[in-house]
N, C-alpha and C. Protein backbone atom coordinates (compact mmCIF):
# COMPACT_ATOMS: atom_id res chain seq x y z
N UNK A 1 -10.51 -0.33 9.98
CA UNK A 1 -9.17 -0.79 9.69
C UNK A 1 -8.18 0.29 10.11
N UNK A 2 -7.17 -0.38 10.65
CA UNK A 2 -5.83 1.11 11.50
C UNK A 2 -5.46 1.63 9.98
N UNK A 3 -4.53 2.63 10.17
CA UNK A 3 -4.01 3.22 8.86
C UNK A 3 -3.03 2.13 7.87
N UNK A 4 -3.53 2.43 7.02
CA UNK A 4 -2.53 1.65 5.93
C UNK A 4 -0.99 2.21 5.93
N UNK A 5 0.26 1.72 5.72
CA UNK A 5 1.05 2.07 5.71
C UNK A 5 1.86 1.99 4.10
N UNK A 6 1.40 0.78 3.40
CA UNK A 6 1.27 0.28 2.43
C UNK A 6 0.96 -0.99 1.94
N UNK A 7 0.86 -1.43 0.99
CA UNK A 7 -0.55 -2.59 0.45
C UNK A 7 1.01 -3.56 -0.64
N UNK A 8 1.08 -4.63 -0.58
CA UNK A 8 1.61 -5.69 -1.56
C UNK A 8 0.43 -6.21 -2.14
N UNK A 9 1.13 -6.70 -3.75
CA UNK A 9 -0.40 -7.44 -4.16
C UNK A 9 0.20 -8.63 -5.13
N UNK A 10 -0.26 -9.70 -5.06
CA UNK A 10 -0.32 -10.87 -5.65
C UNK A 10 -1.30 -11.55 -6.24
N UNK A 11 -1.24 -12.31 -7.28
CA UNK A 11 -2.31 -13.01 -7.80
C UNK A 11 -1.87 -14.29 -8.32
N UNK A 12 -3.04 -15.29 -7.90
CA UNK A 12 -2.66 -17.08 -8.18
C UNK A 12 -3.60 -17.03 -8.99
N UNK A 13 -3.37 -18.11 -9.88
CA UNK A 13 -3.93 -18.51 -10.66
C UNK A 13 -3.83 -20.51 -10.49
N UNK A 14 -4.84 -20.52 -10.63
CA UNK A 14 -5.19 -22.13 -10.53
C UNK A 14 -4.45 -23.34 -9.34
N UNK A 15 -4.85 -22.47 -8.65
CA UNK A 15 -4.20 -22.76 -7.13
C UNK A 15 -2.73 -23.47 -6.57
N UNK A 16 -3.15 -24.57 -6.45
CA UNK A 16 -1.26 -24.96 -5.55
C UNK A 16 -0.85 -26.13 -7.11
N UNK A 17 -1.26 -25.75 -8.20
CA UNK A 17 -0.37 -26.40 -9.42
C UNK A 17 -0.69 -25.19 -10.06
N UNK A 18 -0.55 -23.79 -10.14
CA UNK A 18 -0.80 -22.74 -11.17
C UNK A 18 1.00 -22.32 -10.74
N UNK A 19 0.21 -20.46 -10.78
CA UNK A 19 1.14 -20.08 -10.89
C UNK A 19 0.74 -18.61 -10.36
N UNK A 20 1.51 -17.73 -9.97
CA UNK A 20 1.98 -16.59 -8.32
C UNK A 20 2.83 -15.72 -9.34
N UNK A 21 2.23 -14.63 -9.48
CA UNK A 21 2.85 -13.28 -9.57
C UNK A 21 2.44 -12.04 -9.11
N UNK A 22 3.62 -11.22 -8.02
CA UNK A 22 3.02 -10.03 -7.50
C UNK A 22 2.97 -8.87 -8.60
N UNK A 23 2.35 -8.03 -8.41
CA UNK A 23 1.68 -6.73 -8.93
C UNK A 23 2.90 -6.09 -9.61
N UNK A 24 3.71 -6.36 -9.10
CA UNK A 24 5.59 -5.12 -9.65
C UNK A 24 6.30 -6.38 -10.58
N UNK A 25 5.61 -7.84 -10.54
CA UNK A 25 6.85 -8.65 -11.08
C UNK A 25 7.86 -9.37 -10.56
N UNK A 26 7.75 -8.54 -9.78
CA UNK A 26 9.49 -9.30 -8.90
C UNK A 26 8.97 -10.90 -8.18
N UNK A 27 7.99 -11.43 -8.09
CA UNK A 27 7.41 -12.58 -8.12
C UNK A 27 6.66 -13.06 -9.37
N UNK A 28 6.95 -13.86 -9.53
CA UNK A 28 6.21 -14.64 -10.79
C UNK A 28 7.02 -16.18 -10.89
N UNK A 29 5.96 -17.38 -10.08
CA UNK A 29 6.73 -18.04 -10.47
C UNK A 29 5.24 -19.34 -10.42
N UNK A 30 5.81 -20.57 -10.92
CA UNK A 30 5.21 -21.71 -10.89
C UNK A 30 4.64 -21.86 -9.57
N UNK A 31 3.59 -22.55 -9.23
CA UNK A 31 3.67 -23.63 -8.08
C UNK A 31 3.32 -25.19 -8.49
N UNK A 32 4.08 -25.59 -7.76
CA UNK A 32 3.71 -26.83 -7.71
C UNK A 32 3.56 -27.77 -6.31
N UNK A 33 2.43 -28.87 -6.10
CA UNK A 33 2.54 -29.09 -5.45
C UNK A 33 3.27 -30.72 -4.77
N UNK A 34 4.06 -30.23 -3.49
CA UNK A 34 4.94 -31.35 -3.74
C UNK A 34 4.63 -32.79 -2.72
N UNK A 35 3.36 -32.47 -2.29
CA UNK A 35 2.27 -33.28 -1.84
C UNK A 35 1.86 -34.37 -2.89
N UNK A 36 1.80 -33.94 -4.21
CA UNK A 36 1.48 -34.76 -5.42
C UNK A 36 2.25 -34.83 -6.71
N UNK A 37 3.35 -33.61 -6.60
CA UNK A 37 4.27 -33.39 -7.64
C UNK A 37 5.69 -33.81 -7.46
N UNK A 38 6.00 -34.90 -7.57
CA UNK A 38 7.86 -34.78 -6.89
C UNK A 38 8.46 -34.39 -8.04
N UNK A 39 8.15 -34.64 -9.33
CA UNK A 39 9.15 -34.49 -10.42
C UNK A 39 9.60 -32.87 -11.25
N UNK A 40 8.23 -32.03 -11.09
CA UNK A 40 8.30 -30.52 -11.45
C UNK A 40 8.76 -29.76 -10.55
N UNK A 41 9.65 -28.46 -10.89
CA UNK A 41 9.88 -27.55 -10.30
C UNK A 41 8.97 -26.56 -10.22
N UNK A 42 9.08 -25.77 -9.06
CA UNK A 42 7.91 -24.69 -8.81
C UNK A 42 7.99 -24.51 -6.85
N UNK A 43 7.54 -23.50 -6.96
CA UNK A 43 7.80 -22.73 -5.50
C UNK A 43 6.39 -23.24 -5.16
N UNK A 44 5.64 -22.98 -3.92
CA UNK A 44 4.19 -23.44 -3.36
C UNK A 44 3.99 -22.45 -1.99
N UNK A 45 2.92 -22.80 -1.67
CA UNK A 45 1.98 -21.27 -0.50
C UNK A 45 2.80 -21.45 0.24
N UNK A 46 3.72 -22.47 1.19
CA UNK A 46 3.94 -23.11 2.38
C UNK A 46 5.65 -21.94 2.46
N UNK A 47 5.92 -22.17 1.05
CA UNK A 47 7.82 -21.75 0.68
C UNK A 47 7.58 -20.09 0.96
N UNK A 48 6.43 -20.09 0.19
CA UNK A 48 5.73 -18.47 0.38
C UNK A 48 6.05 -17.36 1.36
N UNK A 49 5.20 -18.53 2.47
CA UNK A 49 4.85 -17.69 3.66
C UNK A 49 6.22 -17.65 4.74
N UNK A 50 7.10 -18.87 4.37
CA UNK A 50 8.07 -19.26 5.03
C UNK A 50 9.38 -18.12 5.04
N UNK A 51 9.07 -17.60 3.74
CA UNK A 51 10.35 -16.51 3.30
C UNK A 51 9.59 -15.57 3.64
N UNK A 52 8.10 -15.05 3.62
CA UNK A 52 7.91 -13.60 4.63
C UNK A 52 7.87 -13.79 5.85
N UNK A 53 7.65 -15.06 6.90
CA UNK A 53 7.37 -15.44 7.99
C UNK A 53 8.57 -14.89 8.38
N UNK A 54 10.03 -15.37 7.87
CA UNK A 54 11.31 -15.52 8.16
C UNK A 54 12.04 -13.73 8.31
N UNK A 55 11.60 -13.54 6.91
CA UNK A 55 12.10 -11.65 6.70
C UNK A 55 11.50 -10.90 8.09
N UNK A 56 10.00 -11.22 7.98
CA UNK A 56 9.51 -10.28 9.12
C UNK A 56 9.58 -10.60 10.61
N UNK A 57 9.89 -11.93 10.79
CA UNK A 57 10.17 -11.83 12.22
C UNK A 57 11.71 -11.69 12.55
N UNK A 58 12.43 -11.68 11.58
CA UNK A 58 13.89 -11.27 11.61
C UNK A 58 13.70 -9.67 12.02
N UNK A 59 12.89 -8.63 11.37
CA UNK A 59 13.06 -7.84 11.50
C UNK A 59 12.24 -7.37 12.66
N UNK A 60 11.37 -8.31 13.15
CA UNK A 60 10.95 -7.73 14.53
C UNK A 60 12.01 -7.55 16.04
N UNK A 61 12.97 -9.05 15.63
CA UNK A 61 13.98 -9.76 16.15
C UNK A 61 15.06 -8.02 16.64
N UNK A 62 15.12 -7.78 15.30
CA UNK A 62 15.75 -6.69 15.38
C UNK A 62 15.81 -5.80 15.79
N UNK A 63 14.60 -5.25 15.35
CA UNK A 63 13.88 -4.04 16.38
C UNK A 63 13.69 -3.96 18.06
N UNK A 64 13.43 -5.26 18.30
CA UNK A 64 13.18 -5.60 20.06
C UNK A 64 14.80 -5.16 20.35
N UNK A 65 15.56 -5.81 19.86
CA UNK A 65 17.09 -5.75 20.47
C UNK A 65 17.74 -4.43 20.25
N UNK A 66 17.02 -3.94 19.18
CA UNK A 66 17.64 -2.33 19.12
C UNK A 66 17.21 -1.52 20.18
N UNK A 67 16.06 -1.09 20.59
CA UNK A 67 14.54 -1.24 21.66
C UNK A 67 15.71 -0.96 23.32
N UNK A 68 15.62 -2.35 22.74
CA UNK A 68 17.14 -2.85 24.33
C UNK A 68 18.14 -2.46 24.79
N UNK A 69 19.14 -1.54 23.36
CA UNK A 69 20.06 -1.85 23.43
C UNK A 69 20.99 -2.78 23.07
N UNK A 70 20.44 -3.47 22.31
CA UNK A 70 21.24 -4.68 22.45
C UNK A 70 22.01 -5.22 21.43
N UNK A 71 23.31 -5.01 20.84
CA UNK A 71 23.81 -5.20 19.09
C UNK A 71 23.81 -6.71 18.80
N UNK A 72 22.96 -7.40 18.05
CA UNK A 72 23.31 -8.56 17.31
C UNK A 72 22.78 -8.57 16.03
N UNK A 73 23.71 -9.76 15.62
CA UNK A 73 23.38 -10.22 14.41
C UNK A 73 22.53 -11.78 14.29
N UNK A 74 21.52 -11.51 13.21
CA UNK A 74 20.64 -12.76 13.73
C UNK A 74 20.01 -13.29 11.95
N UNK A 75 19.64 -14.44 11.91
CA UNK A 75 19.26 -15.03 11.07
C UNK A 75 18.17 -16.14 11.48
N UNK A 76 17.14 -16.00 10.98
CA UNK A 76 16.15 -16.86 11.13
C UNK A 76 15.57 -17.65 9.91
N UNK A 77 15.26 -18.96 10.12
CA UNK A 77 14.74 -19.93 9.42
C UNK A 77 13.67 -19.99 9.18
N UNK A 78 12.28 -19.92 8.65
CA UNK A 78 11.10 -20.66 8.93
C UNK A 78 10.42 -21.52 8.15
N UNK A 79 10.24 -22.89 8.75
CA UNK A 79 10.25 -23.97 8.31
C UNK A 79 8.13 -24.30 8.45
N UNK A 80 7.53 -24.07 7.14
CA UNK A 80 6.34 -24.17 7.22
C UNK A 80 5.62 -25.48 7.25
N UNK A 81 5.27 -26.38 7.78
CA UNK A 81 4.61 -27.92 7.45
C UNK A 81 3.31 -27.73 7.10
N UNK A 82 2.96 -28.64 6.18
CA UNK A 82 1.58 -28.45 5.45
C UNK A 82 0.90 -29.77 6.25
N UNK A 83 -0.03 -30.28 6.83
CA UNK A 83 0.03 -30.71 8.32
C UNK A 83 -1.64 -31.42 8.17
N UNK A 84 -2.31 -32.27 8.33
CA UNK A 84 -3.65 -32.92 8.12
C UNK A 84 -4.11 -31.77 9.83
N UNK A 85 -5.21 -31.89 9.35
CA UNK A 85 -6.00 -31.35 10.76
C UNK A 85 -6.67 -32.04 11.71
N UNK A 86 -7.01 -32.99 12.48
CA UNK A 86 -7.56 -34.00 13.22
C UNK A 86 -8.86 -33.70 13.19
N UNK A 87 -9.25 -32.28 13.55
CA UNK A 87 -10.17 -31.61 13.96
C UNK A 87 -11.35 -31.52 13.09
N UNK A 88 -11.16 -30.71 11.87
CA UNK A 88 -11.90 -30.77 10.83
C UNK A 88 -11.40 -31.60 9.24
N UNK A 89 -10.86 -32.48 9.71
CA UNK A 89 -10.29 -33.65 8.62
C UNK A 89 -9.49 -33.09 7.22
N UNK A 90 -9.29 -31.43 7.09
CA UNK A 90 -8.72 -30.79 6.36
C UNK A 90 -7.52 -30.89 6.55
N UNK A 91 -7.22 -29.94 5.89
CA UNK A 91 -5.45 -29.90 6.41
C UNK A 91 -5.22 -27.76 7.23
N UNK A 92 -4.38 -27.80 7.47
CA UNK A 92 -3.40 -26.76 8.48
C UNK A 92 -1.84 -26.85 8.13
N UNK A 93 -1.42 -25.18 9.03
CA UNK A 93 -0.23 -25.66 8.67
C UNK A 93 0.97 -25.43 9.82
N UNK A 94 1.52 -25.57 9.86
CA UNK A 94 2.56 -25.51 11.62
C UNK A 94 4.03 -24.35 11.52
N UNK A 95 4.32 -23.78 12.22
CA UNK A 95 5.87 -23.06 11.87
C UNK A 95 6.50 -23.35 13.00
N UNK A 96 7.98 -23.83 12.68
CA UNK A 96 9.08 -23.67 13.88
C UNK A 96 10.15 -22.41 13.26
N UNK A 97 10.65 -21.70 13.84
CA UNK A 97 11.03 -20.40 13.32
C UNK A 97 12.69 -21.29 14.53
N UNK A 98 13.25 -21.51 13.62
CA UNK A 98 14.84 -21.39 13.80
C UNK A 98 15.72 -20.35 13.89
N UNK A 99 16.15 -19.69 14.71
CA UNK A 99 16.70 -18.13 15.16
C UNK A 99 18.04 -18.15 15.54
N UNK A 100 18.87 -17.77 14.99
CA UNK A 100 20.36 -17.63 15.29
C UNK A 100 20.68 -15.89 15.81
N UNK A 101 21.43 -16.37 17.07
CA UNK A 101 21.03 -14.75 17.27
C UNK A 101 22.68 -14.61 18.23
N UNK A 102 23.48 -13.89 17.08
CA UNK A 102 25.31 -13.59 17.47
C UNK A 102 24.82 -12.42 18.45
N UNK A 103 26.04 -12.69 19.80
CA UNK A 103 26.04 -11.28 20.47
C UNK A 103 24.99 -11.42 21.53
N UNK A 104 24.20 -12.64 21.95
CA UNK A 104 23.59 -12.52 22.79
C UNK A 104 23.82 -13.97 23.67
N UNK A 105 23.70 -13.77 25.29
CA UNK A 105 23.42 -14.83 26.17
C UNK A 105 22.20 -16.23 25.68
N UNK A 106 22.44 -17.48 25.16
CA UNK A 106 21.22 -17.80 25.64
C UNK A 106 19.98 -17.81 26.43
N UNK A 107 20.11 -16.86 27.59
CA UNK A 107 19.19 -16.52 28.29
C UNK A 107 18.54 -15.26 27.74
N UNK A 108 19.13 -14.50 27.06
CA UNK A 108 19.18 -13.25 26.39
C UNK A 108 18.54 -13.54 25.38
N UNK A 109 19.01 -14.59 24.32
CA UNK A 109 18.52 -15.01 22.83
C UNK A 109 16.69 -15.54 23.04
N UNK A 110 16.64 -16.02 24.09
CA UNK A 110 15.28 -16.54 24.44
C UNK A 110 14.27 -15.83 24.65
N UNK A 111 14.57 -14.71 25.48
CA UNK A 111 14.40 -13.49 25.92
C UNK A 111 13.64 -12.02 24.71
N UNK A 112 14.78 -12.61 23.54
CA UNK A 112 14.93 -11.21 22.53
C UNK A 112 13.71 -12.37 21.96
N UNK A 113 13.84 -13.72 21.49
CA UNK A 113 13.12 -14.27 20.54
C UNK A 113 11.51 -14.13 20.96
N UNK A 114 11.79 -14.22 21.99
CA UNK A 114 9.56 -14.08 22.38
C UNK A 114 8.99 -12.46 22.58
N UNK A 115 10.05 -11.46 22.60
CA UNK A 115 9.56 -10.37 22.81
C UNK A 115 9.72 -10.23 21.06
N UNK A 116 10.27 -10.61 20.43
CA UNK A 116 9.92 -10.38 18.79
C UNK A 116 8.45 -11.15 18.37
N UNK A 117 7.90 -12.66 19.16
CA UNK A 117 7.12 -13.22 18.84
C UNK A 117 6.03 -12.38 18.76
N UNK A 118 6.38 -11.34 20.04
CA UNK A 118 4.74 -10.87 20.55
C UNK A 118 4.69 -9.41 19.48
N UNK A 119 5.96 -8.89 18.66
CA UNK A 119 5.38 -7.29 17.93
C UNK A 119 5.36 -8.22 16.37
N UNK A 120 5.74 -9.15 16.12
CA UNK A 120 5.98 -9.60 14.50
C UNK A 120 4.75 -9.68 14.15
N UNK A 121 4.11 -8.56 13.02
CA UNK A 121 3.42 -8.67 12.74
C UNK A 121 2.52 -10.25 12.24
N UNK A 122 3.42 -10.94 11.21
CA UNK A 122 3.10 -12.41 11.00
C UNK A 122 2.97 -13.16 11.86
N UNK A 123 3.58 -12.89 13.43
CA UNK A 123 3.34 -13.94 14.42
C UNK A 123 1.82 -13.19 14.99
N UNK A 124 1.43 -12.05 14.96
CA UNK A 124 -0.25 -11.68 15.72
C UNK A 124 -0.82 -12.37 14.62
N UNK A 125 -0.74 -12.38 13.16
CA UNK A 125 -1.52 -12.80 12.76
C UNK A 125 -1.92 -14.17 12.58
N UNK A 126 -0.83 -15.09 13.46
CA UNK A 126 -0.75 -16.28 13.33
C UNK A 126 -1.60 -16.78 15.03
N UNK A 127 -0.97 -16.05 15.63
CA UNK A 127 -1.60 -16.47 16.90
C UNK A 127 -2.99 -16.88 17.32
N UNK A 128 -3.21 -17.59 17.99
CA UNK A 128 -4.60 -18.47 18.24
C UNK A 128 -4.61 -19.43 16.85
N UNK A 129 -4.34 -19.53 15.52
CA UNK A 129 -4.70 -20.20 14.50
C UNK A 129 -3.32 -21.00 14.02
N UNK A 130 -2.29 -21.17 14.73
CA UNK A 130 -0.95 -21.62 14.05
C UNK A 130 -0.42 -21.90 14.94
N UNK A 131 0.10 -23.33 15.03
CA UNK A 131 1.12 -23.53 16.25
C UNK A 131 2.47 -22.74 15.50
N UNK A 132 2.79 -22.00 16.33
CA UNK A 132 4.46 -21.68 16.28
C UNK A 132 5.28 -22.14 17.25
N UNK A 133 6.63 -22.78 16.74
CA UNK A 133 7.49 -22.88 17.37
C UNK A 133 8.73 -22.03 17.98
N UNK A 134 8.96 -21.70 18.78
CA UNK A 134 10.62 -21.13 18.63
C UNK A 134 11.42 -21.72 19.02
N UNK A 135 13.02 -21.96 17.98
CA UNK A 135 13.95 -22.50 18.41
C UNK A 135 15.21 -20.88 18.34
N UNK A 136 15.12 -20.63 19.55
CA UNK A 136 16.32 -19.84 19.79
C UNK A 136 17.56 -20.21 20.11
N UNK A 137 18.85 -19.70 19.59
CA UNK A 137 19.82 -20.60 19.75
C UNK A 137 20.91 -19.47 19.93
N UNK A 138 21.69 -18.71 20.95
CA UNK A 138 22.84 -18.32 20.74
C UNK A 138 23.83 -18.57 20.34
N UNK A 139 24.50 -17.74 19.07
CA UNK A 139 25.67 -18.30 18.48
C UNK A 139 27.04 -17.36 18.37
């Protein structure tokens, strides 16, 4: 394993209708699932991954364009689908990563968004096993 830089830690309890709290607290919440739950509130794996998917490829976003040269301001979406699998009759799950990116050419924004695809950590670990989308959009 490369060097650790540092470790997050979380623990579920009774899977996608329990309940998610990390190690410090600052997470602790319900899940529920809304596949079978419409009426309870509660966060689920999909909302999860969607808000670190989003933080960390924002900040890869960032880094490439700093890298460059390049000053913008950018905000990204990521929108997780919980998705049947054809393949092995399970289910999967899909990301389109919505990217707003001030201060750059559309040709530029397209440009910054796939050279972030390829260092974001969450996107190597997604690759080969996750369709990702990118919607880059200069604004």
């Amino acid at each position: 394993m490369s060097e650790v830089i540092f470790t997050s830690s979380a623990t579920a309890k009774n899977g996608r209708d329990g309940h998610v709290k990390s190690d410090d607290g600052l997470i602790d919440l319900n899940l529920v699932n809304p596949a079978s739950n419409k009426d309870d509130k509660g966060s689920n794996p999909e909302q999860l991954f969607a808000a670190g998917y989003a933080a960390c490829y924002d900040g890869a976003l960032n880094l490439v364009a700093k890298q460059k040269k390049k000053e913008i301001k950018s905000e990204t979406n990521a929108e997780v689908s919980f998705m049947k699998d054809e393949a092995d009759g399970g289910n999967k799950i899909g990301v389109t990563l919505n990217i707003n990116i001030e201060g750059a050419s559309p040709e530029e924004a397209e440009e910054l968004a796939e050279s972030a695809h390829q260092v974001c950590p969450y996107s190597k670990a997604t690759r080969g096993n996750v369709e990702v989308k990118l919607n880059p959009k200069a604004v």
